[in-house]
N, C-alpha and C. Protein backbone atom coordinates (compact mmCIF):
# COMPACT_ATOMS: atom_id res chain seq x y z
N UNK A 1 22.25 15.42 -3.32
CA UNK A 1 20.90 15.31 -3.86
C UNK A 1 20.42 13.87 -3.83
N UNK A 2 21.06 13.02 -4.19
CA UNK A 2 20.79 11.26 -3.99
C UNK A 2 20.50 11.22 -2.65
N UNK A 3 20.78 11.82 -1.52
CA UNK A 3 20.56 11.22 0.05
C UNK A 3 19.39 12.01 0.05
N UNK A 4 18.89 12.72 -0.30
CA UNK A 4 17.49 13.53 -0.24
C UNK A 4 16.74 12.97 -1.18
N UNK A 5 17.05 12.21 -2.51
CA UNK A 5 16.26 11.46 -3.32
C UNK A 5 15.74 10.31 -2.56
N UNK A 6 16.77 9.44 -1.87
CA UNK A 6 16.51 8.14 -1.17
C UNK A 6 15.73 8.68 0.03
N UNK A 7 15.64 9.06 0.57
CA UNK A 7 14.99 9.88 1.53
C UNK A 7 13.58 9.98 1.24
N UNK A 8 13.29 10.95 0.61
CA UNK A 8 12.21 11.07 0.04
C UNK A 8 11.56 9.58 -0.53
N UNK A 9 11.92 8.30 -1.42
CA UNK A 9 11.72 7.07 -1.11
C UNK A 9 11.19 6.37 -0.52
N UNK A 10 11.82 6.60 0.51
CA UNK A 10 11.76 5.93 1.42
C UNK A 10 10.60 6.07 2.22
N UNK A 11 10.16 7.89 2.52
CA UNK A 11 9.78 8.28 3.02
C UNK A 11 8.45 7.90 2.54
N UNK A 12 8.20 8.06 1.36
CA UNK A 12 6.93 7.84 0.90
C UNK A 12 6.57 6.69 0.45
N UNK A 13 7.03 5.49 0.63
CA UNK A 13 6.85 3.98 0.64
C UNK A 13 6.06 3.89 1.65
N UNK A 14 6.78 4.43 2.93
CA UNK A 14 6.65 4.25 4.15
C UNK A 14 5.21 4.95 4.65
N UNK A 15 4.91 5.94 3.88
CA UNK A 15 3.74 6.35 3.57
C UNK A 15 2.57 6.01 3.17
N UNK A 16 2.90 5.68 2.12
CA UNK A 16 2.33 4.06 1.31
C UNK A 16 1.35 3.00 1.84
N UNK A 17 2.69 2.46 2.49
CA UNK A 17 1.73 1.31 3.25
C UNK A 17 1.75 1.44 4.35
N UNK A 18 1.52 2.73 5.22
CA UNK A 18 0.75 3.34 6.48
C UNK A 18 -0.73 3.14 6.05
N UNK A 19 -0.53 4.42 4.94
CA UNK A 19 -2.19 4.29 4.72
C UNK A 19 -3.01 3.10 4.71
N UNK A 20 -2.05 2.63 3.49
CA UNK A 20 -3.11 1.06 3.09
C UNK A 20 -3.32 0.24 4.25
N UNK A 21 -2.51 0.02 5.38
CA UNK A 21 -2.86 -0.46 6.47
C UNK A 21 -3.57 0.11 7.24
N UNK A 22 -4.20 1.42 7.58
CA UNK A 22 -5.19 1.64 8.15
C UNK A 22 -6.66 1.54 6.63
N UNK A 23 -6.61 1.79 5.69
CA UNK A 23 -7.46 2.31 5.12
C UNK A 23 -8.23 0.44 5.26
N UNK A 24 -7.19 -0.78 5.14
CA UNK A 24 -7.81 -2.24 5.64
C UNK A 24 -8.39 -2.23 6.76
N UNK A 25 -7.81 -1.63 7.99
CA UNK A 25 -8.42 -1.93 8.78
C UNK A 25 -9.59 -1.36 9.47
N UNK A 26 -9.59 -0.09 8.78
CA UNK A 26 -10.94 0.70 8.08
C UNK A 26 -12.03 0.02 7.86
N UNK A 27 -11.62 -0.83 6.95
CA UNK A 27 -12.86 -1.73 5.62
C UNK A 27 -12.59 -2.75 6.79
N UNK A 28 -12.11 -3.77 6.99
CA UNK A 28 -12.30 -4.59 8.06
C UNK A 28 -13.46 -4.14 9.54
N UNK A 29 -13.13 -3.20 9.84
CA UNK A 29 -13.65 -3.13 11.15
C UNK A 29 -15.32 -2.64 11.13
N UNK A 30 -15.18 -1.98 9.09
CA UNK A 30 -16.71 -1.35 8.93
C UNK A 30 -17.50 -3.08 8.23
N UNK A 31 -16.92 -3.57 7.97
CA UNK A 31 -17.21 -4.76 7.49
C UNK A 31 -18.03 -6.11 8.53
N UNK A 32 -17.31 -5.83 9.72
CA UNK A 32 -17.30 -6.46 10.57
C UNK A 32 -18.22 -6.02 11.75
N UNK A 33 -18.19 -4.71 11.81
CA UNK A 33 -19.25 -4.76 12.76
C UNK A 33 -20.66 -5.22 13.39
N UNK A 34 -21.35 -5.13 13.75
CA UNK A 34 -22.48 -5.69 13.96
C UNK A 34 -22.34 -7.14 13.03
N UNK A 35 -21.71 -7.75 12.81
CA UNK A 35 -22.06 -9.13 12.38
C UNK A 35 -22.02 -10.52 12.89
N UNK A 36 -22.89 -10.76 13.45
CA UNK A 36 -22.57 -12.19 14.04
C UNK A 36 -22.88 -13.14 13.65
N UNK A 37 -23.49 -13.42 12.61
CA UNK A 37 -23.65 -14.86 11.64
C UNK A 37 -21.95 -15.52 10.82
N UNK A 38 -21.79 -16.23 10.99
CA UNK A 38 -20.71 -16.79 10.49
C UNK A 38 -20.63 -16.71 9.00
N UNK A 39 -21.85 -16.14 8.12
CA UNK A 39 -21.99 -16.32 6.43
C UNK A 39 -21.47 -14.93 6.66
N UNK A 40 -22.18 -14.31 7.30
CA UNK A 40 -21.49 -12.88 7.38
C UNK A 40 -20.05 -12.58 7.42
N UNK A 41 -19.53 -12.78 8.20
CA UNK A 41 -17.98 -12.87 8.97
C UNK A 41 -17.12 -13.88 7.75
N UNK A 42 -17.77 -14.35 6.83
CA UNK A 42 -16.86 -15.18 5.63
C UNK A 42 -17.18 -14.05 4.97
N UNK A 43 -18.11 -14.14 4.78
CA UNK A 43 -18.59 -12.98 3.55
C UNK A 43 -17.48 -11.79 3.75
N UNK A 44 -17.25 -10.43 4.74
CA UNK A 44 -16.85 -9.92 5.07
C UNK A 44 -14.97 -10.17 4.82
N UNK A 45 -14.72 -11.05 5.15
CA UNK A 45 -13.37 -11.43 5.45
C UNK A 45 -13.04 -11.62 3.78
N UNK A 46 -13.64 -12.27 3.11
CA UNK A 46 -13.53 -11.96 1.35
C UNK A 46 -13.54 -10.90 0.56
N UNK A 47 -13.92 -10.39 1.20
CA UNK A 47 -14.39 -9.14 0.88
C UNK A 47 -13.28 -8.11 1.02
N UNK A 48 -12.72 -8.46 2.21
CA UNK A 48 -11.21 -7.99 2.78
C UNK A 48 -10.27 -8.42 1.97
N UNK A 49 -10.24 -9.40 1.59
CA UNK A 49 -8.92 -9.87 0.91
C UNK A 49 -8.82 -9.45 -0.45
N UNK A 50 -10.21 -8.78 -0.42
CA UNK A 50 -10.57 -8.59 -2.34
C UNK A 50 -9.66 -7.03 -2.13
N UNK A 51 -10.29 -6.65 -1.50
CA UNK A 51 -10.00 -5.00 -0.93
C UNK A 51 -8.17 -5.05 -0.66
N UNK A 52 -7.76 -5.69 -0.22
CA UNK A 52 -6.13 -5.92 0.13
C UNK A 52 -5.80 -6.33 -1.10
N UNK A 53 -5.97 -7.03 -1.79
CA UNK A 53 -5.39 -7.44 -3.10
C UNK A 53 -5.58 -5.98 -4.09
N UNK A 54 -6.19 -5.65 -4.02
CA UNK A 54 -6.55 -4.64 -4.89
C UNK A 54 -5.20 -3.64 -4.24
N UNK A 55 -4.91 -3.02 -3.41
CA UNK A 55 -4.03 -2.08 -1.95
C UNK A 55 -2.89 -2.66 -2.60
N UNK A 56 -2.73 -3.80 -2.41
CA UNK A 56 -1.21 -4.45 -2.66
C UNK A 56 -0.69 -3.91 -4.01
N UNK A 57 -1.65 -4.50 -5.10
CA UNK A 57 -1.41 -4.36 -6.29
C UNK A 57 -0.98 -2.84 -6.68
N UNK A 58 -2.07 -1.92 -6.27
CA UNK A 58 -1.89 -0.68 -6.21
C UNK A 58 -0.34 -0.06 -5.94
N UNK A 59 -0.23 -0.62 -4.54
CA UNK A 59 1.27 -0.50 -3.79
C UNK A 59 2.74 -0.87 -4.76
N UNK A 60 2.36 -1.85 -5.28
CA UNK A 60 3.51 -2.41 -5.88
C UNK A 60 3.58 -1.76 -7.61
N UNK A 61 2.45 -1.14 -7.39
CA UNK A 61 2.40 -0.43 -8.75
C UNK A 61 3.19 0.94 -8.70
N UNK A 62 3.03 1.43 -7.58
CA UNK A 62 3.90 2.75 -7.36
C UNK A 62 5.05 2.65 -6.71
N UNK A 63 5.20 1.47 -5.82
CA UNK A 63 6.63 0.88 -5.56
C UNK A 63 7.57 0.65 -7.29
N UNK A 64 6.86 0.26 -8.00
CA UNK A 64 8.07 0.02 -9.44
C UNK A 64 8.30 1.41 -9.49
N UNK A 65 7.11 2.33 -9.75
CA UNK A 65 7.18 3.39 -11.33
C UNK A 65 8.68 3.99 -9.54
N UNK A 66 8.31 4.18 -8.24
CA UNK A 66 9.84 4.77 -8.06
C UNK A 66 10.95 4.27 -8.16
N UNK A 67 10.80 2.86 -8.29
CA UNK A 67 12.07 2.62 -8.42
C UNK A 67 12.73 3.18 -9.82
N UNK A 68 12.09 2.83 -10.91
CA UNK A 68 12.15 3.49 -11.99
C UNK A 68 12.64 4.56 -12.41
N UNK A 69 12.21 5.99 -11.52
CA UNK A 69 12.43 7.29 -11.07
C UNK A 69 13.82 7.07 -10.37
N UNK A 70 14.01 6.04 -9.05
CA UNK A 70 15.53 6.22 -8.45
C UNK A 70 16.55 5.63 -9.22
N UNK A 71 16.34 4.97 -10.13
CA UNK A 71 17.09 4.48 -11.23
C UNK A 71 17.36 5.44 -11.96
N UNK A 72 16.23 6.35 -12.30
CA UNK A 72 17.11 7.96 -13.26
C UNK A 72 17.58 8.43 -12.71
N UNK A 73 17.56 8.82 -11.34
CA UNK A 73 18.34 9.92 -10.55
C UNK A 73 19.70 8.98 -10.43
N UNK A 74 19.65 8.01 -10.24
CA UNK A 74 20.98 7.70 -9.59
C UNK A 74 21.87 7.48 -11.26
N UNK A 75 21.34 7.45 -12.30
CA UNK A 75 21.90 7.16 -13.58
C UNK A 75 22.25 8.79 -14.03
N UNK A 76 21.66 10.33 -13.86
CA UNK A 76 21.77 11.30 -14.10
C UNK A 76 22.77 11.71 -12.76
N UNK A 77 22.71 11.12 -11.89
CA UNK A 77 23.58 11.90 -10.67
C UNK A 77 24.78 11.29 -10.61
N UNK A 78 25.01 10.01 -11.61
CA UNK A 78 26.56 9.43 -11.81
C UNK A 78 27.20 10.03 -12.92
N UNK A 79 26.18 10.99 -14.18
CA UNK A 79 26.82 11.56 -15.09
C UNK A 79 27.95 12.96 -14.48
């Protein structure tokens, strides 16, 4: 059951930050289009990093709570 716990982990980390890497380059590319003024293209690119910071944070928020979770399993699956 632990090699199907880690598994699953893994699996959905990996999941994780699939999405968030397209869902940036999503907001990047809708951000970016038609813009050719350089206030624009700063503007935009801040805008990105606001949007990624936010993704990250998110990420690392559900990266703990499993570790958290693989810490019970592996503490209930040594009893």
């Amino acid at each position: 059951m632990s090699v199907v716990a880690a598994v699953a982990v893994a699996v959905s980390m990996i999941i994780i930050l699939a999405v968030s890497a397209i869902v940036v380059l999503l907001i990047f590319s809708a951000l970016t289009y038609g813009s050719t003024t350089k206030r624009s293209k700063v503007k935009a690119h801040k805008m990105l990093e606001e949007k990624l910071l936010r993704l990250l944070r998110r990420d690392i928020s559900i990266l703990e709570s499993e570790e958290v979770v693989w810490e019970l399993l592996k503490d209930t699956s040594s009893r």
